[in-house]
C-alpha atoms as a PDB file:
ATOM      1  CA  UNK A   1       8.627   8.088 -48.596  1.00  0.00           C
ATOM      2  CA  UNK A   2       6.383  10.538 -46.863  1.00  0.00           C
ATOM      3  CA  UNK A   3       3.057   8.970 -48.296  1.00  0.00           C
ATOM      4  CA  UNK A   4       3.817   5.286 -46.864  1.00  0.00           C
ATOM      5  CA  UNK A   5       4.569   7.336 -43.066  1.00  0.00           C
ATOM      6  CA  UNK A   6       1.336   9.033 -43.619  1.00  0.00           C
ATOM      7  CA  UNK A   7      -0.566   5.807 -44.186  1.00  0.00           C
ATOM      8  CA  UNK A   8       0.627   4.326 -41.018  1.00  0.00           C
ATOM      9  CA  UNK A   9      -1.785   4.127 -38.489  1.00  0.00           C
ATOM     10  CA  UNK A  10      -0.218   6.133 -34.983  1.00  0.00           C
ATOM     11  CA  UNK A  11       0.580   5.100 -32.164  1.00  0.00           C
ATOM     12  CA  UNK A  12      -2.629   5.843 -30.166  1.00  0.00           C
ATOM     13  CA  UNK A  13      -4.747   4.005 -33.404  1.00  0.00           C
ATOM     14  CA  UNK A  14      -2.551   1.051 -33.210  1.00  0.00           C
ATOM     15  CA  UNK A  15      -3.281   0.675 -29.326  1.00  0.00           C
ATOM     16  CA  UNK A  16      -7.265   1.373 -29.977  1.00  0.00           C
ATOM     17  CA  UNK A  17      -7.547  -1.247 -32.412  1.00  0.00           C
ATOM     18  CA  UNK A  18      -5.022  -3.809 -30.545  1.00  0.00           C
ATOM     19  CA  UNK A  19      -6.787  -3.474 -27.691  1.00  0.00           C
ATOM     20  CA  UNK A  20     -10.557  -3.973 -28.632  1.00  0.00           C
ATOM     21  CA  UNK A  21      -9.338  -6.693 -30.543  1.00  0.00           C
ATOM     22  CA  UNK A  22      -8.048  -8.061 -27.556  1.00  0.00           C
ATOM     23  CA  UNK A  23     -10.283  -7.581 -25.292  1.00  0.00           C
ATOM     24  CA  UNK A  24     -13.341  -9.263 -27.678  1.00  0.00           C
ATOM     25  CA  UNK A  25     -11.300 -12.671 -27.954  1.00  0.00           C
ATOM     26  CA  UNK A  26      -9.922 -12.233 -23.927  1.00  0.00           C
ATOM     27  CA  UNK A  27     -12.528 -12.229 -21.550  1.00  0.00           C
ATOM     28  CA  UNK A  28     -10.160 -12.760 -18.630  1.00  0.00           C
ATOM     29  CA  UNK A  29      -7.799  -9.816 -20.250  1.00  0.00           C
ATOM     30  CA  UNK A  30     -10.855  -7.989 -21.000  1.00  0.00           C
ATOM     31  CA  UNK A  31     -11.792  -8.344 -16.957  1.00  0.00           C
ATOM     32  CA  UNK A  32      -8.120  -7.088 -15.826  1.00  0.00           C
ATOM     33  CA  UNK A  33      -8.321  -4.054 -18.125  1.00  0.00           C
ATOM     34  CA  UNK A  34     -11.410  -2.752 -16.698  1.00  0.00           C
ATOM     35  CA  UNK A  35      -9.641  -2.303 -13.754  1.00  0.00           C
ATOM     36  CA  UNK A  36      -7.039  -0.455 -15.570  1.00  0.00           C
ATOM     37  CA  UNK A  37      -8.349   2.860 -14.080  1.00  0.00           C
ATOM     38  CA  UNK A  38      -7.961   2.260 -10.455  1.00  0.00           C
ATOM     39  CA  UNK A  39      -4.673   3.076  -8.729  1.00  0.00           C
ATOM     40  CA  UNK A  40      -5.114  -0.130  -6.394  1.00  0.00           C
ATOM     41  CA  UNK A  41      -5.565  -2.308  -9.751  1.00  0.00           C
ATOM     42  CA  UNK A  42      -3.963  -1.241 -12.295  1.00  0.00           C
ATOM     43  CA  UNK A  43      -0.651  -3.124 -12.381  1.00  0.00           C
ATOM     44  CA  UNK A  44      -3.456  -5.941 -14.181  1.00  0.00           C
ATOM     45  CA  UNK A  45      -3.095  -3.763 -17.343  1.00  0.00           C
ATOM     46  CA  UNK A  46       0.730  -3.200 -17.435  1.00  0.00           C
ATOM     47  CA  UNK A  47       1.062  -6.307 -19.260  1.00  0.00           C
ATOM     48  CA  UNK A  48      -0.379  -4.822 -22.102  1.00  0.00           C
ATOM     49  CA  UNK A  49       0.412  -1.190 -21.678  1.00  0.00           C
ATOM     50  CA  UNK A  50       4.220  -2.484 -21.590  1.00  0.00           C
ATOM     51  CA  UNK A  51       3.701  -4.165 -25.005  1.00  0.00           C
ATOM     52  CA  UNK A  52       3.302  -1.013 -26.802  1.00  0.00           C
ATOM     53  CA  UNK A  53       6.345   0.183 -25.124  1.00  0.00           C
ATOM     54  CA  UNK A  54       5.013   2.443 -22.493  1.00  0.00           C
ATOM     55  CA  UNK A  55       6.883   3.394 -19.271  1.00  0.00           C
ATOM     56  CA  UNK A  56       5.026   2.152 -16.820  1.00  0.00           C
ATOM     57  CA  UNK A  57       7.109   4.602 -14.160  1.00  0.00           C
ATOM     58  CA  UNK A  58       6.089   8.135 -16.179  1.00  0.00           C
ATOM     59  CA  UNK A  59       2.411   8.865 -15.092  1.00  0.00           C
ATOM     60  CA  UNK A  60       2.019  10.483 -18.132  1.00  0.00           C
ATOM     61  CA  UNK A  61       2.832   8.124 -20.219  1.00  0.00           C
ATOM     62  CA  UNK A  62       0.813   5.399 -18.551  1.00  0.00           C
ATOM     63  CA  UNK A  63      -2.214   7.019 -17.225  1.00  0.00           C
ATOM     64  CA  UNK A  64      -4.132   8.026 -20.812  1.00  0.00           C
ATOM     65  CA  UNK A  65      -3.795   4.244 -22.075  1.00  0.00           C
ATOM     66  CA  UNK A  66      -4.959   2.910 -18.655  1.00  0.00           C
ATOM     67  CA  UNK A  67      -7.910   4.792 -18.283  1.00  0.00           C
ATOM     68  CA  UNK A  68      -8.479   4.162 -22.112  1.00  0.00           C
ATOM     69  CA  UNK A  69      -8.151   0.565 -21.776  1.00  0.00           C
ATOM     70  CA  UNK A  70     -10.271   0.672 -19.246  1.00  0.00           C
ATOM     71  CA  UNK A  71     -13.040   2.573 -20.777  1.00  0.00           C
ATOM     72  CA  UNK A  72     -12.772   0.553 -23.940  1.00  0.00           C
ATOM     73  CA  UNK A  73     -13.247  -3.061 -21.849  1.00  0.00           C
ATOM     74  CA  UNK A  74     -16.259  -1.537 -20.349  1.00  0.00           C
ATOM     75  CA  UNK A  75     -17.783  -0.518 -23.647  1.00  0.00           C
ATOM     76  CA  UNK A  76     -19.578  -2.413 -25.954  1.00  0.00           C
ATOM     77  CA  UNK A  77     -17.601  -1.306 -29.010  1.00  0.00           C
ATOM     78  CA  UNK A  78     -16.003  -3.491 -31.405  1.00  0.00           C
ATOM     79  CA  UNK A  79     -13.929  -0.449 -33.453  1.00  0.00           C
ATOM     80  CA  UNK A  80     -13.228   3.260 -32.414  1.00  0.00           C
ATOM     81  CA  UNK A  81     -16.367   5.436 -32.464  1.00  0.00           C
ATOM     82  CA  UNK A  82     -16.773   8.996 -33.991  1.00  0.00           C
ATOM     83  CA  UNK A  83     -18.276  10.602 -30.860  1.00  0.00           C
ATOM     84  CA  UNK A  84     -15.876  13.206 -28.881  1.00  0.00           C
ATOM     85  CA  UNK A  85     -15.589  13.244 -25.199  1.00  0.00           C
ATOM     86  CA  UNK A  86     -17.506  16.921 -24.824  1.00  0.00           C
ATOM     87  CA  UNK A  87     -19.989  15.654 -27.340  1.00  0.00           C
ATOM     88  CA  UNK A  88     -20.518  12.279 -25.354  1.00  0.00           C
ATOM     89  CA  UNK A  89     -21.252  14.287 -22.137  1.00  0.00           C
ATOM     90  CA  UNK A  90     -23.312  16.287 -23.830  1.00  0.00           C
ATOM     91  CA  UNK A  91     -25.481  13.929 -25.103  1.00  0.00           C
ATOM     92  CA  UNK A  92     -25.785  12.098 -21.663  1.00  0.00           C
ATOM     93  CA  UNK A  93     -28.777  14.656 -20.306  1.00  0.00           C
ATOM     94  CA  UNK A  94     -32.163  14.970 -21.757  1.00  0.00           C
ATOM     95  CA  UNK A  95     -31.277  18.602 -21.889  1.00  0.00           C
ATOM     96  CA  UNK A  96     -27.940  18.631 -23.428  1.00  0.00           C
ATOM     97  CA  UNK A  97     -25.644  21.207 -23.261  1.00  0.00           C
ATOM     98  CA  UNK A  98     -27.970  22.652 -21.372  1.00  0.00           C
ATOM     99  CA  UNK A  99     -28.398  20.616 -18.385  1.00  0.00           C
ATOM    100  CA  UNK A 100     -26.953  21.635 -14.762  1.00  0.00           C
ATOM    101  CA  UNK A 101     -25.729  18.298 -14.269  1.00  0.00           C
ATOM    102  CA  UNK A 102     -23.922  18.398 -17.518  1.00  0.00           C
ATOM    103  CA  UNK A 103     -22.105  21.969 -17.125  1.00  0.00           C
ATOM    104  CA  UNK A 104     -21.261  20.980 -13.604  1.00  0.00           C
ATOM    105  CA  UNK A 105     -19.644  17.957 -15.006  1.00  0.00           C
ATOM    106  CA  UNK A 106     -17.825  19.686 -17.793  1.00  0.00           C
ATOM    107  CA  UNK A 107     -16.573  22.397 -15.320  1.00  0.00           C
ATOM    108  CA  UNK A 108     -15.178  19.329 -13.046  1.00  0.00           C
ATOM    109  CA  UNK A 109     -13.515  17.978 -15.441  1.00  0.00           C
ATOM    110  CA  UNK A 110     -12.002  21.849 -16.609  1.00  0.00           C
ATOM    111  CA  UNK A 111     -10.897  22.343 -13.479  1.00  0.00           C
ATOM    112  CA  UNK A 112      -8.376  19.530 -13.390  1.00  0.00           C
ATOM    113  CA  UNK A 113      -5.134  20.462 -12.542  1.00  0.00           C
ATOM    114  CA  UNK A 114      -3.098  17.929 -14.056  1.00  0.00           C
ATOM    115  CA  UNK A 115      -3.075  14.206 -15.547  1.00  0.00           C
ATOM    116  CA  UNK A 116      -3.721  12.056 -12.124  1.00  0.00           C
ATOM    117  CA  UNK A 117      -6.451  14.081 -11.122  1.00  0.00           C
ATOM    118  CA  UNK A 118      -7.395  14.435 -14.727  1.00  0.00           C
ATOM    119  CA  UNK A 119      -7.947  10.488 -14.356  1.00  0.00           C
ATOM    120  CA  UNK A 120      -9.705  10.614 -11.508  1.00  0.00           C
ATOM    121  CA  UNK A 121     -12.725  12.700 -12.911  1.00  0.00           C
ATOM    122  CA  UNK A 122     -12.680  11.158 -16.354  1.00  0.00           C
ATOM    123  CA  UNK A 123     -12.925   7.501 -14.765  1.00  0.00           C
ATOM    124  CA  UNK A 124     -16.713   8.139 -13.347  1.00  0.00           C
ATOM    125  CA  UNK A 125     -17.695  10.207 -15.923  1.00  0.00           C
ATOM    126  CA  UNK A 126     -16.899   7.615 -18.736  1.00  0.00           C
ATOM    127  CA  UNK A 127     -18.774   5.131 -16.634  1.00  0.00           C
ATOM    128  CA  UNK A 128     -21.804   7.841 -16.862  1.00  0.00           C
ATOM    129  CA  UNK A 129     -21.278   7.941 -20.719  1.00  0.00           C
ATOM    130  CA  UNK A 130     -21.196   4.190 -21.103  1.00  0.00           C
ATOM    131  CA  UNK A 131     -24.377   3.844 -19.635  1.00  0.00           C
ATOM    132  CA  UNK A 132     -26.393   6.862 -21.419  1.00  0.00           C
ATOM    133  CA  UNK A 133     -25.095   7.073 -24.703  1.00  0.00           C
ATOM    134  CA  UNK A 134     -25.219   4.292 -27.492  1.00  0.00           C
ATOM    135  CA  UNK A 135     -22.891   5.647 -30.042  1.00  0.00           C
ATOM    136  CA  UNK A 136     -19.273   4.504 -29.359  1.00  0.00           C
ATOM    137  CA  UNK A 137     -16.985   7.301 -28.112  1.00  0.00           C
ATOM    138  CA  UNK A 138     -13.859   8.446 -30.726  1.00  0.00           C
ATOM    139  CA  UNK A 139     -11.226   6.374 -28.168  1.00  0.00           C
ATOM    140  CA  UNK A 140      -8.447   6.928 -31.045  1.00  0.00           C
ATOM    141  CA  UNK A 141      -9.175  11.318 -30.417  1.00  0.00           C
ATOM    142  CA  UNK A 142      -9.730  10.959 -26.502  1.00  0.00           C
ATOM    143  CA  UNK A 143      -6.189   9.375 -25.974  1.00  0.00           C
ATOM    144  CA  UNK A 144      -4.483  11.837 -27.976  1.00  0.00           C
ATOM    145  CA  UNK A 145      -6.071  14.467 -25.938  1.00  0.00           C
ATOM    146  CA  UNK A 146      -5.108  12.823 -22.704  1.00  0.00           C
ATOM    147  CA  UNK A 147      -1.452  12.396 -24.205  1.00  0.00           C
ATOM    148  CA  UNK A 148      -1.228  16.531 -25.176  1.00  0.00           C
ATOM    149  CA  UNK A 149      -3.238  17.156 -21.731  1.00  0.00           C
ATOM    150  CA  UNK A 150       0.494  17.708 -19.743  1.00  0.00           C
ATOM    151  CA  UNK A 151       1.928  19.128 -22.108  1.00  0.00           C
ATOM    152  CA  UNK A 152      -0.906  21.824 -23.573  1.00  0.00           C
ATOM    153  CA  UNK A 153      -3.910  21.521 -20.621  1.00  0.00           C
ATOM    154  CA  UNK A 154      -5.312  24.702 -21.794  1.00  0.00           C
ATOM    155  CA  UNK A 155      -5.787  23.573 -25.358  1.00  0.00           C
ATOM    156  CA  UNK A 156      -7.256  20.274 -24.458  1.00  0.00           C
ATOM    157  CA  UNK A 157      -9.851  21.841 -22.290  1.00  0.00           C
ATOM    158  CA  UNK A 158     -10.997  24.546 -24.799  1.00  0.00           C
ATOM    159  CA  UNK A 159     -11.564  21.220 -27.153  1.00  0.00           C
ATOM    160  CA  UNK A 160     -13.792  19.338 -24.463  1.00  0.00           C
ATOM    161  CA  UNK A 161     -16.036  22.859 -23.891  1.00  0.00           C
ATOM    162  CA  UNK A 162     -16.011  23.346 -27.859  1.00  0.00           C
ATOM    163  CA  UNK A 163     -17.396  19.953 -28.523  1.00  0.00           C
ATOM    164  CA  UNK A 164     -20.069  20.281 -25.539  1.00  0.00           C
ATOM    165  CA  UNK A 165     -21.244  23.302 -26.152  1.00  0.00           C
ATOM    166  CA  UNK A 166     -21.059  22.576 -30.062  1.00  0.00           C
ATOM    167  CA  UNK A 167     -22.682  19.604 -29.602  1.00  0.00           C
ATOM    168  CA  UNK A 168     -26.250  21.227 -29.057  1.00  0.00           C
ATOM    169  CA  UNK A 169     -26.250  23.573 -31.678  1.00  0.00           C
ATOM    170  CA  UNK A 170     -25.576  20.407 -34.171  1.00  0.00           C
ATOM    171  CA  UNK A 171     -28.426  18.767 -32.820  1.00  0.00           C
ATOM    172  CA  UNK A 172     -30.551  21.720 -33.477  1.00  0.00           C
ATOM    173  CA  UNK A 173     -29.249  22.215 -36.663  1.00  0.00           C
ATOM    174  CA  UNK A 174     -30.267  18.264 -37.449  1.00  0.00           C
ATOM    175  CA  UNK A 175     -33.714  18.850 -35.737  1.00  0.00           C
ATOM    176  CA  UNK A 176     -34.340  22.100 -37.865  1.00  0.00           C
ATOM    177  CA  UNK A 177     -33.583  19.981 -41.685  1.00  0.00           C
END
């Protein structure tokens, strides 16, 4: 019994995959979810956040899948990527992990106190990511992250600077073979 539980895909997978899906046949869906991430808009997206039985009155439950669903209708992706969030910002300045802007931008987004705000900084800097990096982001990891973010902030944020900062020496190591 435990090996046909394992080979379920979870919750946040099933939402990932639903929703590109979606938003690849839907234009006009696809057009409401990129809105998903702004407080003044983002009652367009409950339809669909509501489907995968999310309560749209708990913040944290609805927050990570709107600002997912909005990240993912912006994209260009047509299945979940393999790149992390740290990794993605990263790889968004010439210089890496490097770069000023970059570190500034990862210490923003450390700094967040919780989810809302959280949301707030994550919503421009996906936009930045969209537009510098090719390789889709890992949608399926980020919305985990986001979902553990109340609940273990800490833990979440020592992920993001692991996979910045680990992102350079990776590159180097590819450079160097």
């Amino acid at each position: 019994m435990e090996s046909s539980t394992e080979s379920q895909p979870s919750r946040e997978q099933r939402f990932v995959e639903e929703v590109l899906s979606l938003i690849h046949r839907d234009k006009g869906l696809a057009a409401r979810l990129r809105r998903a991430d702004n407080p003044d808009t983002e009652y367009q997206s409950w339809e669909v956040l509501a489907r995968f039985g999310i309560d749209l009155e708990q913040e944290s439950q609805r927050l990570p899948y709107a600002v997912l669903a909005a990240a993912m209708s912006r994209s260009k992706a047509t299945a979940n990527g393999s790149l992390s969030l740290g990794q993605a910002l990263a790889r968004s300045f010439d210089d890496g992990a490097e770069s000023s802007p970059g570190k500034a931008r990862l210490r923003r987004l450390l700094a967040c106190q919780d989810l809302p705000e959280l949301v707030r900084v994550l919503r421009s800097m996906l936009t930045l990511i969209e537009s510098r990096v090719a390789a889709p982001l890992d949608f399926i990891g980020l919305l985990r992250q986001l979902r553990q973010f109340p609940h273990v902030p800490q833990r979440v944020k020592a992920q993001w600077a692991q996979e910045f900062y680990r992102s350079t020496a990776a590159t180097s190591e590819e450079e160097a073979s």
